[in-house]
C-alpha atoms as a PDB file:
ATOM      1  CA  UNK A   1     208.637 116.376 151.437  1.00  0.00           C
ATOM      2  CA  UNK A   2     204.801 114.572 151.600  1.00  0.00           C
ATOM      3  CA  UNK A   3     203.864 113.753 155.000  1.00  0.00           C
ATOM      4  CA  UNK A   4     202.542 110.578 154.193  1.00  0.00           C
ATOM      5  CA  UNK A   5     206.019 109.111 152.511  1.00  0.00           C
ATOM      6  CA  UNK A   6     207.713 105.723 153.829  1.00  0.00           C
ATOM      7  CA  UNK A   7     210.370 106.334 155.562  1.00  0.00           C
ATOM      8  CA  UNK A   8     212.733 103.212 157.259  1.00  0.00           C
ATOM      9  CA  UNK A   9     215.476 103.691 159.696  1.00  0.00           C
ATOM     10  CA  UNK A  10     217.707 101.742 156.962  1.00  0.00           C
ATOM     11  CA  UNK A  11     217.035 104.656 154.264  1.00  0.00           C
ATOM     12  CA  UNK A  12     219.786 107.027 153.105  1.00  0.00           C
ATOM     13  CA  UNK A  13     216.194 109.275 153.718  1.00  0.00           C
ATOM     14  CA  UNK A  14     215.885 108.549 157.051  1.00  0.00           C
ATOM     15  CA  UNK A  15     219.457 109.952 158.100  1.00  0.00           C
ATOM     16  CA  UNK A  16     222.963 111.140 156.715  1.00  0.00           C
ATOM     17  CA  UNK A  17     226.667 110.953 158.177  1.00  0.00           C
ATOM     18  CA  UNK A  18     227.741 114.704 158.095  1.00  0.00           C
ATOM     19  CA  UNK A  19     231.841 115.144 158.566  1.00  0.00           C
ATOM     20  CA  UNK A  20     232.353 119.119 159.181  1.00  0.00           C
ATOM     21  CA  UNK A  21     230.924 117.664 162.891  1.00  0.00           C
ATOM     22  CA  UNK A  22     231.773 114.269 163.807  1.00  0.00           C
ATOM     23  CA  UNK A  23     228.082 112.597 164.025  1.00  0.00           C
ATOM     24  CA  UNK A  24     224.778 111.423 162.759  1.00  0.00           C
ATOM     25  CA  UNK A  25     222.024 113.677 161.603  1.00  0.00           C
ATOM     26  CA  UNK A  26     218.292 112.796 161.091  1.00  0.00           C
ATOM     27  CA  UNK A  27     216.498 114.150 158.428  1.00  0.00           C
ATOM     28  CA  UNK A  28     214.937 116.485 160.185  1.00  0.00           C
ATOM     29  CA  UNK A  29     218.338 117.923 161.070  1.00  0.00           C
ATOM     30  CA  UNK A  30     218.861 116.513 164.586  1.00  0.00           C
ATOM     31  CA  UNK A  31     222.134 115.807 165.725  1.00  0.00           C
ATOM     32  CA  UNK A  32     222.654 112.664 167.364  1.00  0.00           C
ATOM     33  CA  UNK A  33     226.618 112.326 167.827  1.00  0.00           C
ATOM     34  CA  UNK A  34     227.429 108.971 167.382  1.00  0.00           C
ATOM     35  CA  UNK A  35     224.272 107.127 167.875  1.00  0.00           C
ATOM     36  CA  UNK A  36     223.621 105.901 164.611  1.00  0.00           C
ATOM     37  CA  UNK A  37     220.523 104.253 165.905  1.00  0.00           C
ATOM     38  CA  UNK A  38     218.900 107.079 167.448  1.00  0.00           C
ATOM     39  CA  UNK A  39     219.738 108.789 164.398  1.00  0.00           C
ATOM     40  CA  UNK A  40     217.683 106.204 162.047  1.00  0.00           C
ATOM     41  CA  UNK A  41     214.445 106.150 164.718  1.00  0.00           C
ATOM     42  CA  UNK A  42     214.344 109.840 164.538  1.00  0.00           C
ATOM     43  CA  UNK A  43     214.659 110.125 160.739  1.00  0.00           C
ATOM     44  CA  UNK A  44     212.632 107.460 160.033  1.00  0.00           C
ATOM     45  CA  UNK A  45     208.657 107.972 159.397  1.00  0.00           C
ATOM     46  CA  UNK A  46     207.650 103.894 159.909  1.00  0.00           C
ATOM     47  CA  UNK A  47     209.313 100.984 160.649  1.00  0.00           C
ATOM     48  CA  UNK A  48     208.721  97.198 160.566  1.00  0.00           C
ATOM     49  CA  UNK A  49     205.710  95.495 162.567  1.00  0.00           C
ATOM     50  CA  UNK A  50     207.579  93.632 164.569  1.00  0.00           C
ATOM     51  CA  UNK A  51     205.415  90.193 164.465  1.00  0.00           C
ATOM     52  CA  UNK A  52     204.311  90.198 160.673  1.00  0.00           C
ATOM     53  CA  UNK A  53     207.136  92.882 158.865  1.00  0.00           C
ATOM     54  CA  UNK A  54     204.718  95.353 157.321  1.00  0.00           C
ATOM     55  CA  UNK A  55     205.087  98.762 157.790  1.00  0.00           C
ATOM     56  CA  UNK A  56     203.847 100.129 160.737  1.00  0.00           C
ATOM     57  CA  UNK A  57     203.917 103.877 160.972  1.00  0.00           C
ATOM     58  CA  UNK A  58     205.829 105.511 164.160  1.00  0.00           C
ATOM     59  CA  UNK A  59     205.426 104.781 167.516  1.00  0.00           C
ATOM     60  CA  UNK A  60     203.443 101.451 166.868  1.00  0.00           C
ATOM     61  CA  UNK A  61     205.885  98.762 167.079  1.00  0.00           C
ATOM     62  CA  UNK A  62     202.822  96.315 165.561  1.00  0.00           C
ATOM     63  CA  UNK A  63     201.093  97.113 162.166  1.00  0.00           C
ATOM     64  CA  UNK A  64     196.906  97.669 163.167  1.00  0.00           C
ATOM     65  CA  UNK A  65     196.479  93.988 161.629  1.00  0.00           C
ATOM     66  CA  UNK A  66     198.486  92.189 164.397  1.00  0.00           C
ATOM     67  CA  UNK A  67     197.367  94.874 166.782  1.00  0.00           C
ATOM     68  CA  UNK A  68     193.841  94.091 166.031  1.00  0.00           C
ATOM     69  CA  UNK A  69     194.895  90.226 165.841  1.00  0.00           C
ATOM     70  CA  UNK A  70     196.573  90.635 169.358  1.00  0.00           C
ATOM     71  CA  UNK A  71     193.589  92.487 170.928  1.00  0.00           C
ATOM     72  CA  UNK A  72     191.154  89.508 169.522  1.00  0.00           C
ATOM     73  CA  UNK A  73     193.247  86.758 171.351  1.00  0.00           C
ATOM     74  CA  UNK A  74     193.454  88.893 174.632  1.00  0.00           C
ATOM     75  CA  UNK A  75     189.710  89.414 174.580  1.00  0.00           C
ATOM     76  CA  UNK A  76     189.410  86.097 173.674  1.00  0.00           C
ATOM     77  CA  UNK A  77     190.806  84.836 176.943  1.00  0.00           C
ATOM     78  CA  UNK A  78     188.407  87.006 179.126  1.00  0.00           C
ATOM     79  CA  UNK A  79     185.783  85.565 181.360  1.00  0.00           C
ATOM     80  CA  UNK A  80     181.824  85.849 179.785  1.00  0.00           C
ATOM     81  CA  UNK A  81     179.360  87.214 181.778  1.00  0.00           C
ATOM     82  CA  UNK A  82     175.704  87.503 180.434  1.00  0.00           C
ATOM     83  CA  UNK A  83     174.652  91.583 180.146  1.00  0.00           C
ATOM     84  CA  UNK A  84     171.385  92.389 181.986  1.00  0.00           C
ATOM     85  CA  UNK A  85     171.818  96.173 181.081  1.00  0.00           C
ATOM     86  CA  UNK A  86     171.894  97.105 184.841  1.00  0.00           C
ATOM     87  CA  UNK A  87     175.709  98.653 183.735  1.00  0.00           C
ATOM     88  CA  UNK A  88     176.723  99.480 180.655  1.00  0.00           C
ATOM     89  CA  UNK A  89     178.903  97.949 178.377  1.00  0.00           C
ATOM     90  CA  UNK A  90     182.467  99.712 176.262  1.00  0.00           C
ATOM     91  CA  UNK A  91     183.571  98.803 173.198  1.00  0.00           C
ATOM     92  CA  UNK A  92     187.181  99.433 172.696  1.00  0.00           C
ATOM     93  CA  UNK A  93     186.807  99.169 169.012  1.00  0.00           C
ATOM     94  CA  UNK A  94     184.171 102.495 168.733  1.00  0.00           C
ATOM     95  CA  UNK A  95     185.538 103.633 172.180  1.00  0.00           C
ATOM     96  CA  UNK A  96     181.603 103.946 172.921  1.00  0.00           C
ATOM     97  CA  UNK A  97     179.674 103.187 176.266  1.00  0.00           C
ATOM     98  CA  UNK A  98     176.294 101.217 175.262  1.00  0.00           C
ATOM     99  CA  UNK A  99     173.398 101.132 177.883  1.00  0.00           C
ATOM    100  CA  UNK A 100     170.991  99.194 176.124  1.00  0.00           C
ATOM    101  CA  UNK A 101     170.697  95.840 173.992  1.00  0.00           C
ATOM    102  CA  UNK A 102     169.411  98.312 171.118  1.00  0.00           C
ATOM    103  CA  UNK A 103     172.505 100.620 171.361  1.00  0.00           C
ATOM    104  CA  UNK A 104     174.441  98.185 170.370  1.00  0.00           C
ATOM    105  CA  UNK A 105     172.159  97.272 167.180  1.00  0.00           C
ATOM    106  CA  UNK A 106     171.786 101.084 166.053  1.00  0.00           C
ATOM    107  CA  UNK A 107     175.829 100.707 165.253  1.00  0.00           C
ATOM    108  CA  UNK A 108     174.109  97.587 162.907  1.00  0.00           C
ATOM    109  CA  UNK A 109     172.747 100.310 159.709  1.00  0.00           C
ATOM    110  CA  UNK A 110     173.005  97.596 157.215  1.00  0.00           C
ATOM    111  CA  UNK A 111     171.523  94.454 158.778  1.00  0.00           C
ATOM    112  CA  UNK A 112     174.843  92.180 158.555  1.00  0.00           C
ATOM    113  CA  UNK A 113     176.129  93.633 161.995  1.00  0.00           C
ATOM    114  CA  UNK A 114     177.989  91.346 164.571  1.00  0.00           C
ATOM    115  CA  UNK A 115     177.960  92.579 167.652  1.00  0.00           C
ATOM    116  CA  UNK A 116     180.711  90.370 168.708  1.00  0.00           C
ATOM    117  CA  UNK A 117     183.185  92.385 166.385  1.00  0.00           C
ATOM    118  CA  UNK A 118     182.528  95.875 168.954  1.00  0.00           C
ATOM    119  CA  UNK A 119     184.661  93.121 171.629  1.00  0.00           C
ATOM    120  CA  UNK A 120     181.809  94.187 174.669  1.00  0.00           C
ATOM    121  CA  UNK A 121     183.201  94.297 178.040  1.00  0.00           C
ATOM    122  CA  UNK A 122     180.881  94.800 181.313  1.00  0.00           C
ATOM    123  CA  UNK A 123     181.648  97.665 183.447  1.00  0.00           C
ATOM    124  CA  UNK A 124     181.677  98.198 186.807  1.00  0.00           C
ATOM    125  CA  UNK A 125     180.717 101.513 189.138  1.00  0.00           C
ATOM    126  CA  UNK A 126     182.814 103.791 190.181  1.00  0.00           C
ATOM    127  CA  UNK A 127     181.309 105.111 193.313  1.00  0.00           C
ATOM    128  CA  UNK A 128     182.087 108.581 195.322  1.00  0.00           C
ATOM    129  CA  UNK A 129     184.544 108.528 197.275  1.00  0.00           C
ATOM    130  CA  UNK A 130     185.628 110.050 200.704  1.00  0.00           C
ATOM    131  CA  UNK A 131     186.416 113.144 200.881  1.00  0.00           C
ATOM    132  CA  UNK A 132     189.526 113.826 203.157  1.00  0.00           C
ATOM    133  CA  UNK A 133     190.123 117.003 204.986  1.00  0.00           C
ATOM    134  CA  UNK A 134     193.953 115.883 205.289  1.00  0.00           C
ATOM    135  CA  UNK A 135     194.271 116.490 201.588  1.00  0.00           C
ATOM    136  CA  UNK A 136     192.202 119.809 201.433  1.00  0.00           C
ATOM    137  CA  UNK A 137     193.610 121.639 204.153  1.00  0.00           C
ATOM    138  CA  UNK A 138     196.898 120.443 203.526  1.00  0.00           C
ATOM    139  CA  UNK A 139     198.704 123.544 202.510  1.00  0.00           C
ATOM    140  CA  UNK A 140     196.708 125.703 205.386  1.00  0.00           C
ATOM    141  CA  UNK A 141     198.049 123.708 208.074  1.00  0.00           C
ATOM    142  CA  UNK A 142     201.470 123.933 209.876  1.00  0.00           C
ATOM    143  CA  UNK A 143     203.603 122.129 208.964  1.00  0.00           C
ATOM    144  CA  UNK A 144     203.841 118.988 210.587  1.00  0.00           C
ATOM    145  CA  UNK A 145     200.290 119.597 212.387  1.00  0.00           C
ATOM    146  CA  UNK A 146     197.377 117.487 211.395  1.00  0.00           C
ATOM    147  CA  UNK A 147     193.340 118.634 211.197  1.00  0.00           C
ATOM    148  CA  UNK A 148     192.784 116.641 214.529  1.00  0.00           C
ATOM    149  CA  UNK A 149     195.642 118.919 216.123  1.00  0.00           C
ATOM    150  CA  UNK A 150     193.332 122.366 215.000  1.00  0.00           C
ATOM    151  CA  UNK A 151     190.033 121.194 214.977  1.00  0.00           C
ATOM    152  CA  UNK A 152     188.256 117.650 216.021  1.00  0.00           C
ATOM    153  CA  UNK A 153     185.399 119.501 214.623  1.00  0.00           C
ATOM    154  CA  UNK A 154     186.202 119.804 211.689  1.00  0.00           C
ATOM    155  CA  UNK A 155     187.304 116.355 211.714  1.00  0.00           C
ATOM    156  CA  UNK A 156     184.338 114.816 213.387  1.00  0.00           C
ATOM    157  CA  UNK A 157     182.512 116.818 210.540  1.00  0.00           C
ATOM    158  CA  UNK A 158     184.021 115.211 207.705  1.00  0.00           C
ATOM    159  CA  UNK A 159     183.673 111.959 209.020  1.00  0.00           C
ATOM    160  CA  UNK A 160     179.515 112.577 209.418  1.00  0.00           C
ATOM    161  CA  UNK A 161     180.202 113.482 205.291  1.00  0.00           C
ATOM    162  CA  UNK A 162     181.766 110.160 204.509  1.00  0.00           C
ATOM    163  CA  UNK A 163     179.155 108.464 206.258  1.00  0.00           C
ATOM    164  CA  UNK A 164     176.363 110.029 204.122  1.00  0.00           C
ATOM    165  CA  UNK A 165     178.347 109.700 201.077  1.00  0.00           C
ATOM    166  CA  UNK A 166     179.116 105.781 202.014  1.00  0.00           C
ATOM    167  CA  UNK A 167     175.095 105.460 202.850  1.00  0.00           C
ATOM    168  CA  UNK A 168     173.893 107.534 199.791  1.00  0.00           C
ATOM    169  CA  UNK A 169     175.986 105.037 197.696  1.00  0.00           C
ATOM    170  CA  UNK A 170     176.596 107.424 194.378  1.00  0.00           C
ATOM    171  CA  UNK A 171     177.849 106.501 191.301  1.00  0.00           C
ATOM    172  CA  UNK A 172     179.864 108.718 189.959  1.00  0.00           C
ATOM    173  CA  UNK A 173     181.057 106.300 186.579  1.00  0.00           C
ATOM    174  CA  UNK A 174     181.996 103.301 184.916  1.00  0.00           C
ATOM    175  CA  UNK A 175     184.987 101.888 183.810  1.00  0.00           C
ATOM    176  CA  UNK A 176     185.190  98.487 181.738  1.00  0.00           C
ATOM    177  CA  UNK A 177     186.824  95.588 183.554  1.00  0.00           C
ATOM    178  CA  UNK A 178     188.310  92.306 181.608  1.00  0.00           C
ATOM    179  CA  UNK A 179     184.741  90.468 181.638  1.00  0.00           C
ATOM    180  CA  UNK A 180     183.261  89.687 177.580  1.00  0.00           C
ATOM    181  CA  UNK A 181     179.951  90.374 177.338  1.00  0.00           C
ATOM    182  CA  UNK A 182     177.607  87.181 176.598  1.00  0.00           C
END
């Protein structure tokens, strides 16, 4: 049977009614008992977009045009912000960071490019963060003991760590936030 073959829940393909065992069967051979349903989802391959109707292979529940449609109006409802290339910028069409103005025009190789179709967001840092001896030592300590009950050290240690990892101010990342890119 091709891979690539429509399949509904509502086709005598998609499941069968077997009666040497009381149940449904999928397609694939599955038995489901009595759920009809689960039956049909299992056996089927696609089923309807559920704004527009076309066929929208499993587990989308929208086809990509409405996806695509439905991403464009939530991006359209973002805040702008102007880019000064200080952080970069993701596109969740090409899942691609860009760090510079002319990043974004290399994905232009035939001139006609709008850059407003890769839906830029801005990102924002994601900085180091403290380290704490609570969660490394955990499984060395007794239980119900904390790090300050064995060692204010070791404590007072870690805490002269966070401070030069707080002053040092490290970016580790980015991640995009919900701000368009102007």
């Amino acid at each position: 049977m091709p891979e690539d073959k429509i399949i509904f829940p509502e086709s005598y393909e998609a499941a069968k009614y077997v009666t040497n065992v009381t149940g449904w069967i999928s397609r694939e051979g599955r038995f489901y008992g009595n759920d009809e349903q689960a039956a049909r989802w299992g056996g089927a391959t696609h089923i309807h977009c559920k704004k527009c109707g076309a066929p929208t292979s499993k587990p989308w529940l929208l086809c990509k045009k409405c996806r695509d449609q439905q991403a464009w109006e939530r991006y359209a409802k973002f805040p702008t912000e102007k880019w000064d290339e200080n952080v970069p910028t993701y596109s969740p069409v090409t899942d691609r960071y860009y760090w510079y103005k002319d990043d974004v025009r290399d994905e232009d190789s035939e001139g006609n490019f709008d850059p407003a179709s890769l839906q830029l967001v801005l990102c924002k840092p994601i900085y180091a963060p403290d380290v704490d001896p609570e969660l490394i030592y955990e499984d060395l300590l007794p239980e119900y003991d904390k790090l300050s009950d064995v060692s204010q050290e070791l404590v007072d240690a870690f805490q002269e760590l966070n401070d030069t990892i707080k002053d040092a101010n490290i970016i580790l990342s980015y991640e995009p936030i919900d701000v368009a890119v102007i």
